[in-house]
C-alpha atoms as a PDB file:
ATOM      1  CA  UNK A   1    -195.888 -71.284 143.215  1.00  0.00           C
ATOM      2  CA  UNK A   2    -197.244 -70.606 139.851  1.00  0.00           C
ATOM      3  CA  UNK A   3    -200.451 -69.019 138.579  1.00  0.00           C
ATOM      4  CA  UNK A   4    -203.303 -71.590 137.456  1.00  0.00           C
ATOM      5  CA  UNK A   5    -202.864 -70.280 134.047  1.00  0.00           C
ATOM      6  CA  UNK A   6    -205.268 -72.225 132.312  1.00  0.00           C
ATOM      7  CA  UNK A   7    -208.078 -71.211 135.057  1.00  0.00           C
ATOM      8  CA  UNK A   8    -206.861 -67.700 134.174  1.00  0.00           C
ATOM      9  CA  UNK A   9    -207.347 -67.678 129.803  1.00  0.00           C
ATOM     10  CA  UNK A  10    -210.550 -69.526 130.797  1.00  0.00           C
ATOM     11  CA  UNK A  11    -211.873 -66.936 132.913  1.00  0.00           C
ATOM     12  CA  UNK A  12    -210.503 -64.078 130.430  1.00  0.00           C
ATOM     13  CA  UNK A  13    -211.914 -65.580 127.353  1.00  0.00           C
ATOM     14  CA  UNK A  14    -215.277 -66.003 128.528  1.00  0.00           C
ATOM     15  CA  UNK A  15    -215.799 -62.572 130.395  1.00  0.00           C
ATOM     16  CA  UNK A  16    -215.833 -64.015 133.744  1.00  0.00           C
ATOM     17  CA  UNK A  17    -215.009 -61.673 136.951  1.00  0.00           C
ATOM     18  CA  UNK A  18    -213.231 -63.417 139.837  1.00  0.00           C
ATOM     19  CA  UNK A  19    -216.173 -62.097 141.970  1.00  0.00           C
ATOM     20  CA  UNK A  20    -218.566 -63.919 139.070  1.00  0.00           C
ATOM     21  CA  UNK A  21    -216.701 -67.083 139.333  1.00  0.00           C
ATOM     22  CA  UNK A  22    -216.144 -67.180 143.039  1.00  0.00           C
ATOM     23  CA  UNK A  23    -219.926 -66.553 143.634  1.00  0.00           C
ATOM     24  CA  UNK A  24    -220.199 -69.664 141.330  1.00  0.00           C
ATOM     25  CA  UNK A  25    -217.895 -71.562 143.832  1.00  0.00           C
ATOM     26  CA  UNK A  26    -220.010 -69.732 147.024  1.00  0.00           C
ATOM     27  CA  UNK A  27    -216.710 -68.169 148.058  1.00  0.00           C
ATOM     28  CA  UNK A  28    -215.299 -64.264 148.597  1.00  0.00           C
ATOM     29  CA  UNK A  29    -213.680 -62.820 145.420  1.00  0.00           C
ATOM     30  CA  UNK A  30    -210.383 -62.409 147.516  1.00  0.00           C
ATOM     31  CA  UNK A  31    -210.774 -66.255 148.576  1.00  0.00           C
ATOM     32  CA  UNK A  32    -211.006 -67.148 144.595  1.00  0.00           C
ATOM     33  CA  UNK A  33    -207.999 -64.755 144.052  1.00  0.00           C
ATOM     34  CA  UNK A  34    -206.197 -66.884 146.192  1.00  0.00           C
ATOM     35  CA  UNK A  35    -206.835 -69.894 144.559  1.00  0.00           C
ATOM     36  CA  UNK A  36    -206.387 -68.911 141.446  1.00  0.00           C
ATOM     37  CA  UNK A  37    -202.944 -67.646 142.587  1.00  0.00           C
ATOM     38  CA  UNK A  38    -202.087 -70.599 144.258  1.00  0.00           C
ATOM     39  CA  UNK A  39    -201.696 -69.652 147.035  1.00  0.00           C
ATOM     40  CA  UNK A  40    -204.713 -71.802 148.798  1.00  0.00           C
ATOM     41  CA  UNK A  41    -206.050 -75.119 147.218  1.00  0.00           C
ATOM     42  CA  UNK A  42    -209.382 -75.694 145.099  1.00  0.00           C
ATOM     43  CA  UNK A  43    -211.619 -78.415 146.537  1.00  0.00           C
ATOM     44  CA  UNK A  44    -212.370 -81.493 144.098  1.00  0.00           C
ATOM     45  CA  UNK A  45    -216.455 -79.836 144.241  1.00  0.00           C
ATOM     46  CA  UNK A  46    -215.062 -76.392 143.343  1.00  0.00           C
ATOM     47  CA  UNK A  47    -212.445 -77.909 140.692  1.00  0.00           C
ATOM     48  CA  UNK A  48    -215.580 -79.853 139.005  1.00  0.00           C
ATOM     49  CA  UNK A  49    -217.147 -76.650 138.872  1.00  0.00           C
ATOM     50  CA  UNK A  50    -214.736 -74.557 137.372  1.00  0.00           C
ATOM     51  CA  UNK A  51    -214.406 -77.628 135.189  1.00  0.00           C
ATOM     52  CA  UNK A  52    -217.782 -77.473 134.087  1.00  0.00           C
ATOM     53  CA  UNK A  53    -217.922 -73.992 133.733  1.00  0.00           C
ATOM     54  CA  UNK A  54    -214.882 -73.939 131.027  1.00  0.00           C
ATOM     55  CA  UNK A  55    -216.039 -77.176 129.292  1.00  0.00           C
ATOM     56  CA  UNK A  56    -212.789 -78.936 130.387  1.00  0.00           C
ATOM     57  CA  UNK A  57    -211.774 -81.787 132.157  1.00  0.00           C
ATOM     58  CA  UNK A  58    -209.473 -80.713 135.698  1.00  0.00           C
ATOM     59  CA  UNK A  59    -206.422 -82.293 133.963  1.00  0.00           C
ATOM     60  CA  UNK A  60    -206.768 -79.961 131.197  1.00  0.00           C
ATOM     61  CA  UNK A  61    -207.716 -77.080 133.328  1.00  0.00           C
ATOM     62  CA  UNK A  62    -204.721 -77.374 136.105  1.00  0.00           C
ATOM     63  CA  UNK A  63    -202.153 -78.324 133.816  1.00  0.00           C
ATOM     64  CA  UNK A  64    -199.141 -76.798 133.686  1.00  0.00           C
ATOM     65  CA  UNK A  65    -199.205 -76.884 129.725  1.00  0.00           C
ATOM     66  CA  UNK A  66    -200.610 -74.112 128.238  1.00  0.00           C
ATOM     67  CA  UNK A  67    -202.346 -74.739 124.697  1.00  0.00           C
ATOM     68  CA  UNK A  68    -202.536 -71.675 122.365  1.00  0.00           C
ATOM     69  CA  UNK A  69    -205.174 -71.670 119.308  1.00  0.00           C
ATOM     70  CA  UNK A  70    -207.053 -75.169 121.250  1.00  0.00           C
END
């Protein structure tokens, strides 16, 4: 399994906390961890969230291209 790395810059770049983001999603911090980790799954409402959040579409978001400088 591979980190969500796009989930990950996203979060960075924009300040975010895992515990700010997972009370977005109405989830514990170490729940979002997990996710983010993937080690558990994001629901399609949670992905369109995080999707929302980051300005992306879930394709671009949970890719496993990573886009420098985008």
């Amino acid at each position: 399994m591979t980190k969500h790395w796009n989930l990950f810059i996203c979060r960075k770049e924009a300040g975010h906390s895992q515990f700010y983001v997972a009370k977005k999603l109405g989830i514990s911090k170490e729940r979002y961890s997990l996710k983010e980790l993937n080690k558990a799954h994001f629901t399609l409402p949670e992905a369109k969230i995080l999707a929302e959040l980051y300005s992306m579409t879930l394709d671009q978001l949970f890719s496993n291209e990573i886009k420098i400088g985008s």
